[in-house]
C-alpha atoms as a PDB file:
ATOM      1  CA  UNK A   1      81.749  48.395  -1.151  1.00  0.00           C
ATOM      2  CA  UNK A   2      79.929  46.916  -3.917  1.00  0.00           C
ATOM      3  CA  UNK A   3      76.069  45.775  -3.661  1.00  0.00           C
ATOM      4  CA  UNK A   4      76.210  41.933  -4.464  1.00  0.00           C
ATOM      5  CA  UNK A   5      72.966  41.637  -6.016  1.00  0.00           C
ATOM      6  CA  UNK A   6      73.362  37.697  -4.887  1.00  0.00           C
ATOM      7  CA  UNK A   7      73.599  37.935  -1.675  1.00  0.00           C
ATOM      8  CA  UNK A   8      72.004  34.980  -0.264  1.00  0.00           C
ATOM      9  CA  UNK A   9      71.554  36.722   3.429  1.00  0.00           C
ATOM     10  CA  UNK A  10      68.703  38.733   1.966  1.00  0.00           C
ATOM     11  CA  UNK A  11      65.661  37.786   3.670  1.00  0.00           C
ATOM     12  CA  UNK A  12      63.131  36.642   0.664  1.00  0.00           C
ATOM     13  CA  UNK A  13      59.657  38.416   1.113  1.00  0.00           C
ATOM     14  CA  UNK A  14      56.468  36.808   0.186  1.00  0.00           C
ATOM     15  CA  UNK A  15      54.762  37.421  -2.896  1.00  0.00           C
ATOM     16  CA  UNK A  16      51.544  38.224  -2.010  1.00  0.00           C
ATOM     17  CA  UNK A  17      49.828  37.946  -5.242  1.00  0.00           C
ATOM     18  CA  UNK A  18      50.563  34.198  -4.821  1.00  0.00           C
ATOM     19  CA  UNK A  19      50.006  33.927  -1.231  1.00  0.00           C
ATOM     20  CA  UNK A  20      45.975  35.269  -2.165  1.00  0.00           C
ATOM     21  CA  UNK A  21      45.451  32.914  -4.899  1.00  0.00           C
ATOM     22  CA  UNK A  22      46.321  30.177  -2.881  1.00  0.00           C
ATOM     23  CA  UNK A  23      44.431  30.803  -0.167  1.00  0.00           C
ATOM     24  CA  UNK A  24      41.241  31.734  -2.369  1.00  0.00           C
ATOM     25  CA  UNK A  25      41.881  27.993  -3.622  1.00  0.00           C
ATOM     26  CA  UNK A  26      42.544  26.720  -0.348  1.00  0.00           C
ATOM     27  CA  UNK A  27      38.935  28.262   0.754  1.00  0.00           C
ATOM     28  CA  UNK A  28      37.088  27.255  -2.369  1.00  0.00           C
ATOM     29  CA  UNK A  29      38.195  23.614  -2.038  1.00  0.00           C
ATOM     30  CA  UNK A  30      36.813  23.889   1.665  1.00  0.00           C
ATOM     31  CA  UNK A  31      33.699  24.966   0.531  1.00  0.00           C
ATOM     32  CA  UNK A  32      33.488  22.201  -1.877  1.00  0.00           C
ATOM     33  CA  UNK A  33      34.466  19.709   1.015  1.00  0.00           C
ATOM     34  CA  UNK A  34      31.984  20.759   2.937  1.00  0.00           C
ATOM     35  CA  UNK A  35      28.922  20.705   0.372  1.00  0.00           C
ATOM     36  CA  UNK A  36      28.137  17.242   0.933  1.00  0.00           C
ATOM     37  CA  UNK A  37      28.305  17.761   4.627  1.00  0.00           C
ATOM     38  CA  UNK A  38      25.863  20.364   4.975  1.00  0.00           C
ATOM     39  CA  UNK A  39      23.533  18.301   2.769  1.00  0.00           C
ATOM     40  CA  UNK A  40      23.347  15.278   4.879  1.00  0.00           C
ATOM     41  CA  UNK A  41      23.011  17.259   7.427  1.00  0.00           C
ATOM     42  CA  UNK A  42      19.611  18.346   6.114  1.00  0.00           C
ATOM     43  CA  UNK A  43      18.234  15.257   5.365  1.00  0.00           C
ATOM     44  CA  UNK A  44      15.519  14.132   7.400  1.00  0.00           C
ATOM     45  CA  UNK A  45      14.553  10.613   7.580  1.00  0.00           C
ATOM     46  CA  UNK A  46      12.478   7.848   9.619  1.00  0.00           C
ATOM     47  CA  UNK A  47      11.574   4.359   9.076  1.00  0.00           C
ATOM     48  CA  UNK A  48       8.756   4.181  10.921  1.00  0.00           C
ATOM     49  CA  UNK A  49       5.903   6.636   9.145  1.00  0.00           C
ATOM     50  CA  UNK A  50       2.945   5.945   9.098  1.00  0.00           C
ATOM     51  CA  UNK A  51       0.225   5.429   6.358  1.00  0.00           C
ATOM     52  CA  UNK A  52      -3.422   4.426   6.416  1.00  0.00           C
ATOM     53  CA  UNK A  53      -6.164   3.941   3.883  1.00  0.00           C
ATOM     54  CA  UNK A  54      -9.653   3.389   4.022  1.00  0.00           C
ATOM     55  CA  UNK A  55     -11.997   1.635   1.275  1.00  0.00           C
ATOM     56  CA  UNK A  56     -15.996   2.930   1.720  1.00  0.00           C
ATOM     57  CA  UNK A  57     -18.927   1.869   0.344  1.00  0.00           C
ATOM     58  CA  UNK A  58     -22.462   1.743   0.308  1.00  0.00           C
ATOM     59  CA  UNK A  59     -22.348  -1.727   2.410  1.00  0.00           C
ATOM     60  CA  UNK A  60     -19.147  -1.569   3.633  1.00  0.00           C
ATOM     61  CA  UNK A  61     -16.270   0.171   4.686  1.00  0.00           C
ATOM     62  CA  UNK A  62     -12.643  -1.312   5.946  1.00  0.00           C
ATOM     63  CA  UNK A  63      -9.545   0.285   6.722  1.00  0.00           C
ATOM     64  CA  UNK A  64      -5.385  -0.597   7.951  1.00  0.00           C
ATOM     65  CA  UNK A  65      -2.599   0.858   9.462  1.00  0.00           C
ATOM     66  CA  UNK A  66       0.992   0.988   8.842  1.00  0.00           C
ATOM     67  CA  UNK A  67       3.423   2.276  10.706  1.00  0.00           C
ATOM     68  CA  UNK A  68       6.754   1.017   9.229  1.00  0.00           C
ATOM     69  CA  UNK A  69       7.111   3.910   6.272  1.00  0.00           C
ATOM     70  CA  UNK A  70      10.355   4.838   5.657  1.00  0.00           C
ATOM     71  CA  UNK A  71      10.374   8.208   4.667  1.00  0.00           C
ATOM     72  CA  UNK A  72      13.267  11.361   3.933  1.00  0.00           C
ATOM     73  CA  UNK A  73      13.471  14.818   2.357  1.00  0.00           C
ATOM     74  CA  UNK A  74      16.391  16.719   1.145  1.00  0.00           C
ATOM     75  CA  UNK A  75      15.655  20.504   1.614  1.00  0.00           C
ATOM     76  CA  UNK A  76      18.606  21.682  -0.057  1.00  0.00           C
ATOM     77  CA  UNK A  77      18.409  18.876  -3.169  1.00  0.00           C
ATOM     78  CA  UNK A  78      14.699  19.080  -2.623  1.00  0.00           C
ATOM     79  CA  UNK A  79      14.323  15.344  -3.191  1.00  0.00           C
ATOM     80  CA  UNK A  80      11.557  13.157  -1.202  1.00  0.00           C
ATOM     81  CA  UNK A  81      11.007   9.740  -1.173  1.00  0.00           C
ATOM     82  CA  UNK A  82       8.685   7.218   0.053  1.00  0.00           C
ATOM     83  CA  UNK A  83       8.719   3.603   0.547  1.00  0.00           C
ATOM     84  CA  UNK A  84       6.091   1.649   1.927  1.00  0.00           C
ATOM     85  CA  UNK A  85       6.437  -2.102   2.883  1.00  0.00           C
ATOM     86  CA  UNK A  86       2.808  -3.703   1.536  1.00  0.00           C
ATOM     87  CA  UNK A  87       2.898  -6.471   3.836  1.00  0.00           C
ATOM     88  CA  UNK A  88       3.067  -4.014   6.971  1.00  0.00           C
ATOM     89  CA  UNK A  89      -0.828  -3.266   6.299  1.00  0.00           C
ATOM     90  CA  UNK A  90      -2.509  -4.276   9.429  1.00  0.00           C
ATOM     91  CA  UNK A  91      -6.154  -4.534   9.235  1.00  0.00           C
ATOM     92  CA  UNK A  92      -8.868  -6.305  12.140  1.00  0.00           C
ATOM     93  CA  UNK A  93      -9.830  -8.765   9.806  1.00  0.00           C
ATOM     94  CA  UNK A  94      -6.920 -11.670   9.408  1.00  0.00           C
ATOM     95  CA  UNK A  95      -8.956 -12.727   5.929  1.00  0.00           C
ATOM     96  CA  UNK A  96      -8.884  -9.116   5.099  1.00  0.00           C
ATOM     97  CA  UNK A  97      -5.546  -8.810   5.714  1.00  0.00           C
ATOM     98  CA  UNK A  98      -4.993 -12.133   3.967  1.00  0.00           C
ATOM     99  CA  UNK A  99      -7.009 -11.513   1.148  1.00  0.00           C
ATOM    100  CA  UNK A 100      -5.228  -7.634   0.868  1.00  0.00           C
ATOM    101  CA  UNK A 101      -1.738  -9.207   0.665  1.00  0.00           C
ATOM    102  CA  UNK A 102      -2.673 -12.417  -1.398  1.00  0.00           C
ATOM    103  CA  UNK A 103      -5.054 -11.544  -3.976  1.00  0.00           C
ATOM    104  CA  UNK A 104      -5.091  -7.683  -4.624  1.00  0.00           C
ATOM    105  CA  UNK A 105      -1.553  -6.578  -3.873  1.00  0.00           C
ATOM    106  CA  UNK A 106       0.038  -9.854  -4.704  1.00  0.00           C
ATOM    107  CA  UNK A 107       2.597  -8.719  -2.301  1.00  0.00           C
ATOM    108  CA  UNK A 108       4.421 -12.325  -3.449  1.00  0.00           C
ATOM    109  CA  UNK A 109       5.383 -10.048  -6.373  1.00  0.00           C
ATOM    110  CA  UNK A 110       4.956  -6.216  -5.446  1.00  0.00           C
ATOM    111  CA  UNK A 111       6.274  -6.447  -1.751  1.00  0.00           C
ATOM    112  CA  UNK A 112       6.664  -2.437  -1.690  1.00  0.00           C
ATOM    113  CA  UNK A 113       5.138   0.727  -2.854  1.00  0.00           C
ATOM    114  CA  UNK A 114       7.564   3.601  -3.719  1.00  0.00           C
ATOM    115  CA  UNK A 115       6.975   7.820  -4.009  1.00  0.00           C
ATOM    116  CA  UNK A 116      10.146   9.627  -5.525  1.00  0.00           C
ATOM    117  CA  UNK A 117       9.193  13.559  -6.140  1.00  0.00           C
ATOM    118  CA  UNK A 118       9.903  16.913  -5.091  1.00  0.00           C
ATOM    119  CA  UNK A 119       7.704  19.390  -3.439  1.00  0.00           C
ATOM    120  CA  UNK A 120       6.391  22.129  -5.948  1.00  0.00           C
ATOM    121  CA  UNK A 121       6.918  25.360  -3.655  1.00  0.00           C
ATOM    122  CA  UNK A 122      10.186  24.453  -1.615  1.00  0.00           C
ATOM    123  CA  UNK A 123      11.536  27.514  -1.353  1.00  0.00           C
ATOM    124  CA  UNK A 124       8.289  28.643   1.096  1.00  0.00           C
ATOM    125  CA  UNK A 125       9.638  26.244   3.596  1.00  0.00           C
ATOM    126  CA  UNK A 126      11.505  27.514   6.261  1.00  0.00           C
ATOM    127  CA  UNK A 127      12.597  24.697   7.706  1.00  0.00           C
ATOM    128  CA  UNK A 128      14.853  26.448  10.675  1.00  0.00           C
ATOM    129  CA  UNK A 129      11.719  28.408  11.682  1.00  0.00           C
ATOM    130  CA  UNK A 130       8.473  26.466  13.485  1.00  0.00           C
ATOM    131  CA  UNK A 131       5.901  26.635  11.297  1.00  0.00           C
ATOM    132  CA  UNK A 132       2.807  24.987   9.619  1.00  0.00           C
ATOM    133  CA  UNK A 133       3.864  25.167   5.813  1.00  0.00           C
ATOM    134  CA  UNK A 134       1.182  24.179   3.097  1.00  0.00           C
ATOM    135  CA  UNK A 135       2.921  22.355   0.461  1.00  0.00           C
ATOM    136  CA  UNK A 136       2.410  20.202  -3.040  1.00  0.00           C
ATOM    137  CA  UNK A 137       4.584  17.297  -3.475  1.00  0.00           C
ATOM    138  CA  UNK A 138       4.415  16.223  -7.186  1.00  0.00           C
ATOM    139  CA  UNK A 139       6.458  12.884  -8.221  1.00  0.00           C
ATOM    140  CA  UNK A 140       5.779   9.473  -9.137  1.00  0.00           C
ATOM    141  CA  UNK A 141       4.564   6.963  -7.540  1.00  0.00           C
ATOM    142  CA  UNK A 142       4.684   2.684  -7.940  1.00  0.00           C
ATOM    143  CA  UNK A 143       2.393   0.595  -6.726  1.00  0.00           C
ATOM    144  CA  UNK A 144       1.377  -2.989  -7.923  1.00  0.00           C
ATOM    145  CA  UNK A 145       4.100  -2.084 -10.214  1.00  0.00           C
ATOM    146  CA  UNK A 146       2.765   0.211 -12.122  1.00  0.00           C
ATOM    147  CA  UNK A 147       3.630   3.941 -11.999  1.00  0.00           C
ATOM    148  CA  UNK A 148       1.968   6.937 -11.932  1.00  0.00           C
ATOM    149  CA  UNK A 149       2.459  10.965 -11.989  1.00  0.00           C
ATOM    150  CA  UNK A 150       0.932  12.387  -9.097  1.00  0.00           C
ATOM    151  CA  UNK A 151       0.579  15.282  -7.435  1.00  0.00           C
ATOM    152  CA  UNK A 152      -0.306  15.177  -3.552  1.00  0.00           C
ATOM    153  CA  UNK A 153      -1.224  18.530  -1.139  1.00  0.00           C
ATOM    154  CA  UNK A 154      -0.114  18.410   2.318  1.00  0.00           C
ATOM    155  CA  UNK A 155       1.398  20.443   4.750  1.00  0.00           C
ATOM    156  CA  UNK A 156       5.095  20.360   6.559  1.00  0.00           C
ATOM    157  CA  UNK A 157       5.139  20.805  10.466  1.00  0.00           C
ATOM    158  CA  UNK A 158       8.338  22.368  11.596  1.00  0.00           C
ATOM    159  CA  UNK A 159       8.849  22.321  15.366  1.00  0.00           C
ATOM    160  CA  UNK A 160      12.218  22.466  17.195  1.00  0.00           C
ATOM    161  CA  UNK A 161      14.133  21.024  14.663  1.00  0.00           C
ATOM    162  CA  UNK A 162      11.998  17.998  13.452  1.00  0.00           C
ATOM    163  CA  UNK A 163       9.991  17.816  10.930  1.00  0.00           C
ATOM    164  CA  UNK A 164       6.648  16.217  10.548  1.00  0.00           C
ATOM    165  CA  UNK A 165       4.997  15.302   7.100  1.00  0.00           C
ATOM    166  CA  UNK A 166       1.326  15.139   6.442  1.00  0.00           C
ATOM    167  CA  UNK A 167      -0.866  14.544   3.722  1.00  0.00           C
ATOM    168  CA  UNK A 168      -4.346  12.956   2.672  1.00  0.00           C
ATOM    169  CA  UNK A 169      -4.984  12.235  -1.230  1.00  0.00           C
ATOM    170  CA  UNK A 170      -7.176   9.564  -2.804  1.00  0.00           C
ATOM    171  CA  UNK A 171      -6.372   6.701  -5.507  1.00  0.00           C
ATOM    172  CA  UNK A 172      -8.011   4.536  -7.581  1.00  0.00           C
ATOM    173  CA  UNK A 173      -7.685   0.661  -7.644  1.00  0.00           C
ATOM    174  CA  UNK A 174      -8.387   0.551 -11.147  1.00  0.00           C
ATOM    175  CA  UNK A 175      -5.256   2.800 -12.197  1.00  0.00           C
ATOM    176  CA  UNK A 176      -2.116   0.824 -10.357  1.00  0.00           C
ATOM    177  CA  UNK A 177      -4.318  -2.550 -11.979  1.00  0.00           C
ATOM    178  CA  UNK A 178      -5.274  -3.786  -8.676  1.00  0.00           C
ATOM    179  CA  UNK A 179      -7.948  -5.957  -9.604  1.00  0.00           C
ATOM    180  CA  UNK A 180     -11.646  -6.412  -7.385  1.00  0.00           C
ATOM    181  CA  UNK A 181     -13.147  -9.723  -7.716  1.00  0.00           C
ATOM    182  CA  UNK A 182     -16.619  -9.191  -9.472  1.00  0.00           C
ATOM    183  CA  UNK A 183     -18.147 -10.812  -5.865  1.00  0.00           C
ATOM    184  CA  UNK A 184     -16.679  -7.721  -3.895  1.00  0.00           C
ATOM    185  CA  UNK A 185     -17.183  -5.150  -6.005  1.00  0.00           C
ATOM    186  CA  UNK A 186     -20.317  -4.045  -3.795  1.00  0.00           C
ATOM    187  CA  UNK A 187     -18.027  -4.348  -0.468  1.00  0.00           C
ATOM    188  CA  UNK A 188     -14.715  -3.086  -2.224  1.00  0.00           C
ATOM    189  CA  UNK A 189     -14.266   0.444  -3.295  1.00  0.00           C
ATOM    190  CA  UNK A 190     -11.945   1.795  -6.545  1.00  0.00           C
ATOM    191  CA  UNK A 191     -11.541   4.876  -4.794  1.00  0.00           C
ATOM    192  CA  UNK A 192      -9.537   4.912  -1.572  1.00  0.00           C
ATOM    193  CA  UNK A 193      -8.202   7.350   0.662  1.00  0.00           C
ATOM    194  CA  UNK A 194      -4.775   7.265   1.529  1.00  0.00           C
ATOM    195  CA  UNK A 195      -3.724   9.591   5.021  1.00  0.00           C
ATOM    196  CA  UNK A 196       0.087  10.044   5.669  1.00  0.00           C
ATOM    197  CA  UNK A 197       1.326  11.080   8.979  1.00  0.00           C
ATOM    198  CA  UNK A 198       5.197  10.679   8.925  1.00  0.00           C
ATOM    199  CA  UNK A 199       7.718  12.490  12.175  1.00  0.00           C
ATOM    200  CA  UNK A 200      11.258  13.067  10.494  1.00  0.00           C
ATOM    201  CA  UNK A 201      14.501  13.853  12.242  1.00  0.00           C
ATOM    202  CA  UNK A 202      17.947  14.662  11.448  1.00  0.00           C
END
């Protein structure tokens, strides 16, 4: 009998050549898939931070509290912002607080003040691993509408999968033009120190 070289009863076998390439696209378009997955799921984030500042002087010293930050960091983009609602300053003096919002932060016209950086030596963050973590965050930051490079030291708190921010760094009135009556100048300092205190989660 002769071989019939057509013989459509022949079972057809796989290439497998084929069969691996598309299955090594098959993964890699997985992987991409999943890319923005995994980096949501390391952002951490709250909107209520909180930030403080005290002005000192040789007559006079004042400070407020704010505790509706809203605050994230991207480990993996390393990416963190800030933004800080001016109007959520509380201070014990209502004509402080009144003369804070009205006059010097004109908060009619600059109602927030924004960070947007990255922190200078990510990679010795372990953020899977509880920790105290000295850091440098160094980014811009917009207040009174102007902005400004800055760079900030402060330390990362990793515990049990949150994260806690903190930092203390000092600015100056004069450089985001936030202008002191000649009448308070005595009471009213230039320099003020600015303490963060922010808990993040997933």
């Amino acid at each position: 009998m002769c071989h019939n070289p057509w013989n459509m009863n022949k079972p057809i076998q796989p290439n497998q050549t084929t069969n691996t390439i598309m299955m090594k696209k098959y993964l890699f378009l997985v992987a991409i898939a999943l890319v923005p997955m995994l980096s949501f799921a390391q952002v951490y984030k709250t909107s209520a931070g909180k930030i403080s500042f005290v002005s000192k002087t040789s007559i006079e010293e004042f400070s407020a509290n704010n505790s509706q930050v809203e605050a994230a960091i991207a480990p993996v983009k390393n990416q963190m912002q800030f933004r800080v609602p001016v109007n959520g300053f509380v201070f014990k003096s209502a004509l402080m607080q009144k003369h804070f919002q009205e006059n010097y932060m004109e908060t009619s016209r600059f109602q927030y003040s924004d960070f947007k950086g990255q922190i200078k030596n990510i990679a010795a963050v372990n953020f899977n691993q509880n920790g105290e973590y000295p850091v440098e965050a160094v980014g811009k930051l917009t207040m009174h509408g102007v902005t400004k490079d800055i760079t900030v030291p402060g330390k990362i708190l990793v515990k049990d999968g949150a994260v806690a921010l903190k930092a203390n760094f000092r600015i100056k009135c004069s450089d985001y033009q936030i202008k002191i009556p000649a009448a308070s100048a005595a009471s009213v300092s230039d320099d003020i120190a600015i303490a963060v205190d922010c808990a993040l989660a997933k």
